[in-house]
C-alpha atoms as a PDB file:
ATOM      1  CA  UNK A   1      10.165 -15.240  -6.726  1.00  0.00           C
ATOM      2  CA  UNK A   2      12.879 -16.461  -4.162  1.00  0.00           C
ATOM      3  CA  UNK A   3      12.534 -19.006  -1.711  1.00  0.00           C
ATOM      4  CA  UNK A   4      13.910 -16.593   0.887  1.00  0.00           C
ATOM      5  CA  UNK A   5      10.991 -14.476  -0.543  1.00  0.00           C
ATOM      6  CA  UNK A   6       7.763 -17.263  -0.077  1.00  0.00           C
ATOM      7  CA  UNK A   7       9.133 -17.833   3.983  1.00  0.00           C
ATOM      8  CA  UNK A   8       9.320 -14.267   4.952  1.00  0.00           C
ATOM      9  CA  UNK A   9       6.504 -12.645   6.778  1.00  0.00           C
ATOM     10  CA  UNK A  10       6.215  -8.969   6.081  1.00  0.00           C
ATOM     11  CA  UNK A  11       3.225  -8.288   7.905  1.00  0.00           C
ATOM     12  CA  UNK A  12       1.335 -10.277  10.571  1.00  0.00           C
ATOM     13  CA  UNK A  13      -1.657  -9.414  12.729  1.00  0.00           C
ATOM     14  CA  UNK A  14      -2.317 -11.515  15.087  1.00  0.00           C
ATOM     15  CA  UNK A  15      -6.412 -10.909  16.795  1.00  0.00           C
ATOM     16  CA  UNK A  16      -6.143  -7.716  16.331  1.00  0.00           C
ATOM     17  CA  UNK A  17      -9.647  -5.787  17.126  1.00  0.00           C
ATOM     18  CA  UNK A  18     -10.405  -2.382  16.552  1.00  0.00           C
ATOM     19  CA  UNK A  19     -13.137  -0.156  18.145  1.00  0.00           C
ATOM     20  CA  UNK A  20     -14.300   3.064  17.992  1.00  0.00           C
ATOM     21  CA  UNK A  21     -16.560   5.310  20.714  1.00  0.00           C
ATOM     22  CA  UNK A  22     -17.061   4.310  24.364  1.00  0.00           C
ATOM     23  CA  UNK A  23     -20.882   3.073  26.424  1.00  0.00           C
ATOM     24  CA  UNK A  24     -23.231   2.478  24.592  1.00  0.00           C
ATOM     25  CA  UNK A  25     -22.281   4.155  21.366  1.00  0.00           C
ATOM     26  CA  UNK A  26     -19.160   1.476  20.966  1.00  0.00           C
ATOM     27  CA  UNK A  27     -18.588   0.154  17.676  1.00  0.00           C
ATOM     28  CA  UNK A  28     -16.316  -3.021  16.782  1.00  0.00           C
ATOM     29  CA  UNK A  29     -15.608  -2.345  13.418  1.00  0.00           C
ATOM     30  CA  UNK A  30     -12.883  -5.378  12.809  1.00  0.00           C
ATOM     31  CA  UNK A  31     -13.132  -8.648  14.690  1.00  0.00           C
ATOM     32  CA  UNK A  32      -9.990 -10.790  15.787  1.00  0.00           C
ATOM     33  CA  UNK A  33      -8.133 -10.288  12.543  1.00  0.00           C
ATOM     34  CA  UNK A  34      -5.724 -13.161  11.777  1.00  0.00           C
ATOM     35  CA  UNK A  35      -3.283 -12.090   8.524  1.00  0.00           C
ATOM     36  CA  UNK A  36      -0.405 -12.531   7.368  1.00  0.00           C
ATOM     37  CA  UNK A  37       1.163 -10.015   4.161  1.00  0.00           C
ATOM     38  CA  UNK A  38       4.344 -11.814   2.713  1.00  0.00           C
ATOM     39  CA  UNK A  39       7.546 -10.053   1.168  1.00  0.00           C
ATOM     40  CA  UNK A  40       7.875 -10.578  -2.737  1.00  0.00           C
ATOM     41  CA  UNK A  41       4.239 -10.848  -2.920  1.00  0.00           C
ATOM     42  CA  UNK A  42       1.530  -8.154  -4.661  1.00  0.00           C
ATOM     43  CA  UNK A  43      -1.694  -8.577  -1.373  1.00  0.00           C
ATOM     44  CA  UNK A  44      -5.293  -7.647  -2.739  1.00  0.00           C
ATOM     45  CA  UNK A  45      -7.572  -6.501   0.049  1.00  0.00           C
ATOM     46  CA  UNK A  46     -11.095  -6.016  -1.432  1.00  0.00           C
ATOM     47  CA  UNK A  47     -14.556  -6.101   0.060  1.00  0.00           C
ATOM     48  CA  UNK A  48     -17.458  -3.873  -0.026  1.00  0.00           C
ATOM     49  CA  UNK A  49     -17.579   0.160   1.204  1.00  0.00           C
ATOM     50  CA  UNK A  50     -17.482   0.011   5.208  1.00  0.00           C
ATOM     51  CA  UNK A  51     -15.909  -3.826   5.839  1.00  0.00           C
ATOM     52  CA  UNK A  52     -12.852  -2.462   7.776  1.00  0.00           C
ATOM     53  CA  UNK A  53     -10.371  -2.353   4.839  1.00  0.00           C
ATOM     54  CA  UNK A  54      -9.335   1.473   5.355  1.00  0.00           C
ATOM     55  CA  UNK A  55      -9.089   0.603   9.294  1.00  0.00           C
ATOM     56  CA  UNK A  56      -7.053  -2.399   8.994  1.00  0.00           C
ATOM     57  CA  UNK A  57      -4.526  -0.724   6.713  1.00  0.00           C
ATOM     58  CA  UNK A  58      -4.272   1.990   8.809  1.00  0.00           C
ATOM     59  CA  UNK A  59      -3.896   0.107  11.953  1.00  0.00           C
ATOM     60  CA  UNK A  60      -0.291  -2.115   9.839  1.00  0.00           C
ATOM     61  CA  UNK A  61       1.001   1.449   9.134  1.00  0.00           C
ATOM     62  CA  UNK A  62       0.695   2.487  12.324  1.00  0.00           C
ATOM     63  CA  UNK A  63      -1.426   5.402  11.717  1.00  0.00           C
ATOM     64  CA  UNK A  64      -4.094   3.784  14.319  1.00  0.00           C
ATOM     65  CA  UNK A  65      -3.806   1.749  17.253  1.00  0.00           C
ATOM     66  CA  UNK A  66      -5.399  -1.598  17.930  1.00  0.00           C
ATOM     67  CA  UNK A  67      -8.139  -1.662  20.438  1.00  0.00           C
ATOM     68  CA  UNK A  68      -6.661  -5.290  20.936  1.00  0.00           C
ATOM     69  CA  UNK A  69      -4.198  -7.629  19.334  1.00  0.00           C
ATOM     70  CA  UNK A  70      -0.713  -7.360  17.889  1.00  0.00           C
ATOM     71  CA  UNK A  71       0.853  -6.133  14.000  1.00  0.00           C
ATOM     72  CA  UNK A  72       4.521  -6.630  13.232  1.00  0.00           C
ATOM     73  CA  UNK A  73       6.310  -5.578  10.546  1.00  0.00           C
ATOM     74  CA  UNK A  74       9.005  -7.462   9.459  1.00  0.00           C
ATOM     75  CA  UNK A  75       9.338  -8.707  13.068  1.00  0.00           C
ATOM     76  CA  UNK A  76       9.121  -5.518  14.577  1.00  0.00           C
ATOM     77  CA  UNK A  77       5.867  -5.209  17.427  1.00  0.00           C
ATOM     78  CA  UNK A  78       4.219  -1.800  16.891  1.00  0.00           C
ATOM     79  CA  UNK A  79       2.958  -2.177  20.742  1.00  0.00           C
ATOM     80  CA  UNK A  80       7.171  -2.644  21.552  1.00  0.00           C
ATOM     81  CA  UNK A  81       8.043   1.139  19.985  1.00  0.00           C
ATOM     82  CA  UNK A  82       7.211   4.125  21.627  1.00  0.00           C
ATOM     83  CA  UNK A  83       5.141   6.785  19.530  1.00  0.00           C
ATOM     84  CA  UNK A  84       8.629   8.534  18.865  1.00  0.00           C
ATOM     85  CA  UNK A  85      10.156   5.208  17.520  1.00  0.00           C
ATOM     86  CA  UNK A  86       6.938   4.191  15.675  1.00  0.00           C
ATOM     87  CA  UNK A  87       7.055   7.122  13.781  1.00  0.00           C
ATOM     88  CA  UNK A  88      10.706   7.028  12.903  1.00  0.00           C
ATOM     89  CA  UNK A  89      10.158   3.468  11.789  1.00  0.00           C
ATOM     90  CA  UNK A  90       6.897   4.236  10.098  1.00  0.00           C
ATOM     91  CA  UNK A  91       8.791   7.621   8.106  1.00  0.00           C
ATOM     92  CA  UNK A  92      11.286   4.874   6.698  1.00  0.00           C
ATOM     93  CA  UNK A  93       9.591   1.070   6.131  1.00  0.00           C
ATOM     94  CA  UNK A  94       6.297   2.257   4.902  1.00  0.00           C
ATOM     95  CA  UNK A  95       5.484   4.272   1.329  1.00  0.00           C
ATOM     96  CA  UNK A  96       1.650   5.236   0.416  1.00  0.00           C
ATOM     97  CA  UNK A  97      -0.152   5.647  -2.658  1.00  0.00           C
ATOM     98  CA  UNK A  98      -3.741   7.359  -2.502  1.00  0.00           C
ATOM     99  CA  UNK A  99      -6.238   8.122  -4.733  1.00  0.00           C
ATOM    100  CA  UNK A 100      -6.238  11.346  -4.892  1.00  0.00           C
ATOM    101  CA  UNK A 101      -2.257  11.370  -5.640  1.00  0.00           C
ATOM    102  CA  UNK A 102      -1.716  13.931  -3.015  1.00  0.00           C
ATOM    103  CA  UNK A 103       0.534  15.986  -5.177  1.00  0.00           C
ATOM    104  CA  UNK A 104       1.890  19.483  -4.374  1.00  0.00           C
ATOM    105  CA  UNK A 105       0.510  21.964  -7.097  1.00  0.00           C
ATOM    106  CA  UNK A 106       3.238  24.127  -6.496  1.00  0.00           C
ATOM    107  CA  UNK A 107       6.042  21.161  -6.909  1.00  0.00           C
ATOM    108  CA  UNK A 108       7.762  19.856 -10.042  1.00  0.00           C
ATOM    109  CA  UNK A 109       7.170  15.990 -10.154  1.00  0.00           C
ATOM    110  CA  UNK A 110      11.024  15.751  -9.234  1.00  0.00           C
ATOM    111  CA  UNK A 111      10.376  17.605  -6.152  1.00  0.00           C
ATOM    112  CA  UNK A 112       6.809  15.925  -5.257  1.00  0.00           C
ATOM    113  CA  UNK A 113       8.904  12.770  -5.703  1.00  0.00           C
ATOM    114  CA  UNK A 114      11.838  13.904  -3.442  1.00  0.00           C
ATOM    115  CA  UNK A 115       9.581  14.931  -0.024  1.00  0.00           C
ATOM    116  CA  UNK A 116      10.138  11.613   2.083  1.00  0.00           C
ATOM    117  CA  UNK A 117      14.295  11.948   1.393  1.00  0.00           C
ATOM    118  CA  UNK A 118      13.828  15.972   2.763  1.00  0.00           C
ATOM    119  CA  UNK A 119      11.959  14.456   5.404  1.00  0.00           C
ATOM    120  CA  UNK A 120      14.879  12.092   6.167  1.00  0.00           C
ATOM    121  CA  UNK A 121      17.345  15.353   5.724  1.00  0.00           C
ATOM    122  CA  UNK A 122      18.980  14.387   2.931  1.00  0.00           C
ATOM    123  CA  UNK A 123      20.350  17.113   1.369  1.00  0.00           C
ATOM    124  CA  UNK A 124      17.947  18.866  -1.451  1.00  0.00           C
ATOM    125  CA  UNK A 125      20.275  18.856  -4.360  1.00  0.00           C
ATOM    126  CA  UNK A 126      21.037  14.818  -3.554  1.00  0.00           C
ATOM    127  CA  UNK A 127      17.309  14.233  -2.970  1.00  0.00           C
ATOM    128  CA  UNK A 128      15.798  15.337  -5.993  1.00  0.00           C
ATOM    129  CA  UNK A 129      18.401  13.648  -8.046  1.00  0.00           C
ATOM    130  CA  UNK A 130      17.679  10.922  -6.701  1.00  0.00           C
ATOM    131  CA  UNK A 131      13.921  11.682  -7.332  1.00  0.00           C
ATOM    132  CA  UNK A 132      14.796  12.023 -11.205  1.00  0.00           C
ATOM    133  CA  UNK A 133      16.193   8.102 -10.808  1.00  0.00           C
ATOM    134  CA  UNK A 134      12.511   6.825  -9.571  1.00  0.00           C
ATOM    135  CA  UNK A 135      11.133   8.544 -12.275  1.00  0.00           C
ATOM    136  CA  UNK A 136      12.876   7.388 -14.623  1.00  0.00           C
ATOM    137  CA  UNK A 137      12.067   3.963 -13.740  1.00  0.00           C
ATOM    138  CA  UNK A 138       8.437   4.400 -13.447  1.00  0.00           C
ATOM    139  CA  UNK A 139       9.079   6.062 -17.481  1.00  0.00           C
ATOM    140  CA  UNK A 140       8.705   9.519 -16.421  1.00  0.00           C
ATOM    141  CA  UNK A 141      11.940  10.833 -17.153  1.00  0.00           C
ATOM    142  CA  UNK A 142      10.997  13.475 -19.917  1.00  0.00           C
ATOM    143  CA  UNK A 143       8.199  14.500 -17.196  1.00  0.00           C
ATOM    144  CA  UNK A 144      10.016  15.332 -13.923  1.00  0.00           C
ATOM    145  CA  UNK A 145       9.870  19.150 -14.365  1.00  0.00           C
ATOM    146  CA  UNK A 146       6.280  18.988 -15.012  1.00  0.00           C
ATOM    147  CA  UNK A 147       3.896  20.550 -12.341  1.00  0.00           C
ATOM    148  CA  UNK A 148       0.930  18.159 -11.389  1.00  0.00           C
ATOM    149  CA  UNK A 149      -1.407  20.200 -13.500  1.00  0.00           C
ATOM    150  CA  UNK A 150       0.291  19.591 -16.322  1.00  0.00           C
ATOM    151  CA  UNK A 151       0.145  15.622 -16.367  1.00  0.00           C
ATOM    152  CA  UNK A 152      -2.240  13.304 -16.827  1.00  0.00           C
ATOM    153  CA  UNK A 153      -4.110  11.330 -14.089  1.00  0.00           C
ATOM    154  CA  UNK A 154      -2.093   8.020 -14.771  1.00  0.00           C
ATOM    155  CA  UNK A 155       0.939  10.378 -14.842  1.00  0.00           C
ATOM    156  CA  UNK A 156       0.072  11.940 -11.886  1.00  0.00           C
ATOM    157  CA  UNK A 157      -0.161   8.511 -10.175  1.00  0.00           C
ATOM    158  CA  UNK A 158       2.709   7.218 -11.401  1.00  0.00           C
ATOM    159  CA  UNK A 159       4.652  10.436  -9.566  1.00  0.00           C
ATOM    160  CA  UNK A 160       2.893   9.269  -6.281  1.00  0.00           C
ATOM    161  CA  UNK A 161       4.166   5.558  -7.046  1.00  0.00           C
ATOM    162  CA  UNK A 162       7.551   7.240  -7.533  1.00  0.00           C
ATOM    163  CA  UNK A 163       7.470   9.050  -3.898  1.00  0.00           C
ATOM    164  CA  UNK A 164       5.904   5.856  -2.244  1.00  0.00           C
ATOM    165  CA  UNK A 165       9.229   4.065  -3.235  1.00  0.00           C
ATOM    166  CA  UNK A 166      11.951   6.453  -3.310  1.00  0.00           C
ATOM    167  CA  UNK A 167      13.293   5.952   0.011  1.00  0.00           C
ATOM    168  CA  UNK A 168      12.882   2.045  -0.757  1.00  0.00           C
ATOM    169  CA  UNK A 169      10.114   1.505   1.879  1.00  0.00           C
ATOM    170  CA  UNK A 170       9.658  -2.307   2.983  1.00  0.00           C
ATOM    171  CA  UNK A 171       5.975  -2.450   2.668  1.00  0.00           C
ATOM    172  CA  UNK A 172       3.839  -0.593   0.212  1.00  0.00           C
ATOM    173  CA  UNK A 173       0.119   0.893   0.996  1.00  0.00           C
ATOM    174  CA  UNK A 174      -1.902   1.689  -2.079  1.00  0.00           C
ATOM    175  CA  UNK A 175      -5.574   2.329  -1.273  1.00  0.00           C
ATOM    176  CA  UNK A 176      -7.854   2.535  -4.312  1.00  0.00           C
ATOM    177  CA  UNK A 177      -4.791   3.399  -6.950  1.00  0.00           C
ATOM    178  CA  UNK A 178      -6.508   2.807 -10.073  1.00  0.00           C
ATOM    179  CA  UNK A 179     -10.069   4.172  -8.873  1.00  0.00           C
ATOM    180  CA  UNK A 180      -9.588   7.475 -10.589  1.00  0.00           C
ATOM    181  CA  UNK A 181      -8.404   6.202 -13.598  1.00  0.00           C
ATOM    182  CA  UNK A 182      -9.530   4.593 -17.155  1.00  0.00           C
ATOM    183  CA  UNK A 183      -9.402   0.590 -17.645  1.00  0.00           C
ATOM    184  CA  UNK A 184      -6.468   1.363 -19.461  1.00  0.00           C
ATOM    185  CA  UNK A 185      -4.257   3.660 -17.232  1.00  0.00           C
ATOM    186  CA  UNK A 186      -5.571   1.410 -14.273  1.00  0.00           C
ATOM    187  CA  UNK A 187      -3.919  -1.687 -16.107  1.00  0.00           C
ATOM    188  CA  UNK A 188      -0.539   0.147 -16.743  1.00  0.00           C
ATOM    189  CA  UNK A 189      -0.417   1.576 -12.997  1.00  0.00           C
ATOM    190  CA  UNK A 190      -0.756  -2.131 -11.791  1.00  0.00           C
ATOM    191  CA  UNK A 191       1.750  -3.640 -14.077  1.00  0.00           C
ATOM    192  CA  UNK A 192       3.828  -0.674 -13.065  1.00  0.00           C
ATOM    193  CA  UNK A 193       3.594  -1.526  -9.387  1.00  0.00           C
ATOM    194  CA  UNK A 194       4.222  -5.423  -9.961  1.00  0.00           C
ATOM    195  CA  UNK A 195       7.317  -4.782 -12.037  1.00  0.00           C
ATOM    196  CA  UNK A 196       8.766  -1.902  -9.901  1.00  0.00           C
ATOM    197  CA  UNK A 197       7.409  -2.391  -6.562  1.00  0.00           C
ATOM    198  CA  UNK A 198       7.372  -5.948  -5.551  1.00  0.00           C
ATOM    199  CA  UNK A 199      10.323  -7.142  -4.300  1.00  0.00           C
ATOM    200  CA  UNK A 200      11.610 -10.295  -2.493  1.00  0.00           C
ATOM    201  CA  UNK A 201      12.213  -7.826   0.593  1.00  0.00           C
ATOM    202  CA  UNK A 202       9.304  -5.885  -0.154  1.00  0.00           C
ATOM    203  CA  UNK A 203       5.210  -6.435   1.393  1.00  0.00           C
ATOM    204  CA  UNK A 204       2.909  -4.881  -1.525  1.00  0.00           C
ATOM    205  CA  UNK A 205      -0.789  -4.166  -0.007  1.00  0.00           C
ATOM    206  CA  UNK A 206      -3.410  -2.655  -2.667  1.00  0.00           C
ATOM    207  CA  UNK A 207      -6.591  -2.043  -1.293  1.00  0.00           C
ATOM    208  CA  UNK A 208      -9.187  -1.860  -4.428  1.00  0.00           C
ATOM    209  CA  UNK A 209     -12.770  -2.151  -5.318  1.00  0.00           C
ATOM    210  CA  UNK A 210     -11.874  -2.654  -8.946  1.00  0.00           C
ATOM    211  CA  UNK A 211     -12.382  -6.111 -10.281  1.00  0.00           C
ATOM    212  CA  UNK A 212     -10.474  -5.230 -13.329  1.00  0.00           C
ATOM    213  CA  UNK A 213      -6.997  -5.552 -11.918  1.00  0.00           C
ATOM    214  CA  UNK A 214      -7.604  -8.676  -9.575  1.00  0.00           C
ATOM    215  CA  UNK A 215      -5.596 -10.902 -11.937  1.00  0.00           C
ATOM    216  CA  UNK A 216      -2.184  -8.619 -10.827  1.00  0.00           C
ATOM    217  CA  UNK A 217      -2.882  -9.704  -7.038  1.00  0.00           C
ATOM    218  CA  UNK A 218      -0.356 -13.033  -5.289  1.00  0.00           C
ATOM    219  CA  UNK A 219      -3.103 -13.359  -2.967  1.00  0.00           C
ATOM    220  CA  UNK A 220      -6.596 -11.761  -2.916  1.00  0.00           C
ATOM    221  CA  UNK A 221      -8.460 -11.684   1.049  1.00  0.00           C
ATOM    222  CA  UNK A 222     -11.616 -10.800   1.177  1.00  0.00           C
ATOM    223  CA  UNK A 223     -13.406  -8.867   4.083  1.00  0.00           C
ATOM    224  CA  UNK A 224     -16.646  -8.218   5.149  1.00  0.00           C
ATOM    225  CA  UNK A 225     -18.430  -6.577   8.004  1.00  0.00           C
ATOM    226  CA  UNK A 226     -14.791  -6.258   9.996  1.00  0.00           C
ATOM    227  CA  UNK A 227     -13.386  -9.963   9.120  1.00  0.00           C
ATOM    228  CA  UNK A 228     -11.725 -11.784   6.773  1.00  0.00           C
ATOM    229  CA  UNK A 229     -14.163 -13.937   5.186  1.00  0.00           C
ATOM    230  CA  UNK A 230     -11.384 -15.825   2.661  1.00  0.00           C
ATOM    231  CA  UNK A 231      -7.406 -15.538   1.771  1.00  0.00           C
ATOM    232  CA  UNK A 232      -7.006 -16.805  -1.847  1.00  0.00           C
ATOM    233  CA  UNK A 233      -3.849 -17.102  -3.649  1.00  0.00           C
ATOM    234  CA  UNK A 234      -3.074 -16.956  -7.281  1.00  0.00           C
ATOM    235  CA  UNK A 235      -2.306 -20.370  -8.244  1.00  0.00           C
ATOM    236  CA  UNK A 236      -6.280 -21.524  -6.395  1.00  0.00           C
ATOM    237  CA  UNK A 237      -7.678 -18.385  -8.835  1.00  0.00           C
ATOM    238  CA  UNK A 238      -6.713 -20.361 -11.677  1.00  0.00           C
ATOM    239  CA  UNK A 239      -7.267 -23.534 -10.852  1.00  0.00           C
ATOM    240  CA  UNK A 240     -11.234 -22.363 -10.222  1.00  0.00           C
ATOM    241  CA  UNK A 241     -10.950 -20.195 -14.030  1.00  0.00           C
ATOM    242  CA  UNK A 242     -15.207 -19.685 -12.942  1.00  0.00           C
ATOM    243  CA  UNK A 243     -14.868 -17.915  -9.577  1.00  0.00           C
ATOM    244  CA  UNK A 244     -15.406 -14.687  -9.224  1.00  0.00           C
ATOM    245  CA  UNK A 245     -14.635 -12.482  -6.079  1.00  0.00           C
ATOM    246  CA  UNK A 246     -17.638  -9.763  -5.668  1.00  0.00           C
ATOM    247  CA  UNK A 247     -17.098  -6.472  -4.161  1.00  0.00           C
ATOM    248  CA  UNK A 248     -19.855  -3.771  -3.832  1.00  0.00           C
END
């Protein structure tokens, strides 16, 4: 990792509060949240079902608003952009991986692959070359005329790793990428995302109940009830070899 890489900020949110409901039925769900995501780094965010994890990463991508507080991205201010802008900026700096894969049935994995570059109207025939490239990194070359159906569940989530980075987004969502999958596929999609998808000018975030793939994670925080209860980082994991970090 580069120096350049340690200094730079990706993400920050700075008190950032979120309710939902109004009167009497109001419900703070996270409480003056105080992070900071940095580029070059992998970013565990674990905690039990119902701590705010799914909130919080939806307020940094923009796909929520903060009932109070403030997340940049890379120095940009969400609160500074208006919806328009915030969406443009969200359609090019920010990949997801789900689940579920949300996969087209109907789509080759080339043309799964190539939807954010149609989305940015670039031409078809340039897009899903360009899909074949991501593939081919992520070792799914000999697989990129395959329909979803016909691929495994680690394939299939290595396809939606493939569309999260092929327009080279500068921060990376993955919530709950290895919970469909086997110990084994789960290890292979994480060393997959540490050797393809962190980069010095890249913020990885991986939000996960599964204890299995904690030792892939920079930087673990841990959440519960809407805050951030600890931030640990690799090199304080392994200086404590005993310590365990429990998730429900």
């Amino acid at each position: 990792m580069s120096d350049a890489s340690i200094n730079s900020i990706g993400v920050e949110c700075r008190r950032v509060v979120k309710e939902f409901g109004d009167g009497e039925t109001r419900l703070r769900v996270l409480h003056d949240i105080d992070l900071q995501v940095l580029a070059g780094e992998m970013t565990l965010l674990v905690g039990p079902s119902g701590c705010g994890k799914t909130t919080l990463i939806s307020i940094i991508a923009g796909l929520l608003d903060p009932t109070a507080g403030e997340v940049s991205l890379f120095g940009v201010e969400q609160s500074r952009l208006s919806r328009r802008a915030l969406v443009a900026y969200r359609a090019k700096n920010i990949g997801f991986v789900f689940q579920q894969y949300n996969l087209l049935p109907a789509l080759t994995a080339a043309e799964n692959v190539s939807i954010p570059l149609l989305i940015g109207n670039m031409p078809r025939k340039q897009a899903v070359e360009r899909a074949r490239q991501v593939l081919a990194e992520v070792g799914l070359a000999n697989r990129a005329d395959s329909y979803p159906s016909q691929l495994s569940g680690g394939q299939q989530q290595r396809v939606a790793i493939a569309r999260a980075l092929v327009h080279e987004p500068r921060l990376l969502v993955c919530d709950e990428p290895t919970a469909a999958l086997d110990a084994h596929s789960g290890q292979t999609v994480m060393e997959l995302l540490c050797r393809v998808a962190v980069q010095p000018d890249r913020s990885v975030i991986v939000v996960t109940h599964d204890s299995r793939v904690f030792s892939y994670g920079d930087r673990i925080v841990s959440m519960a009830d809407g805050r951030i209860e600890r931030v640990e980082t690799k090199g304080e994991r392994q200086s404590k070899p005993g310590q365990v970090v429990h998730v429900a």
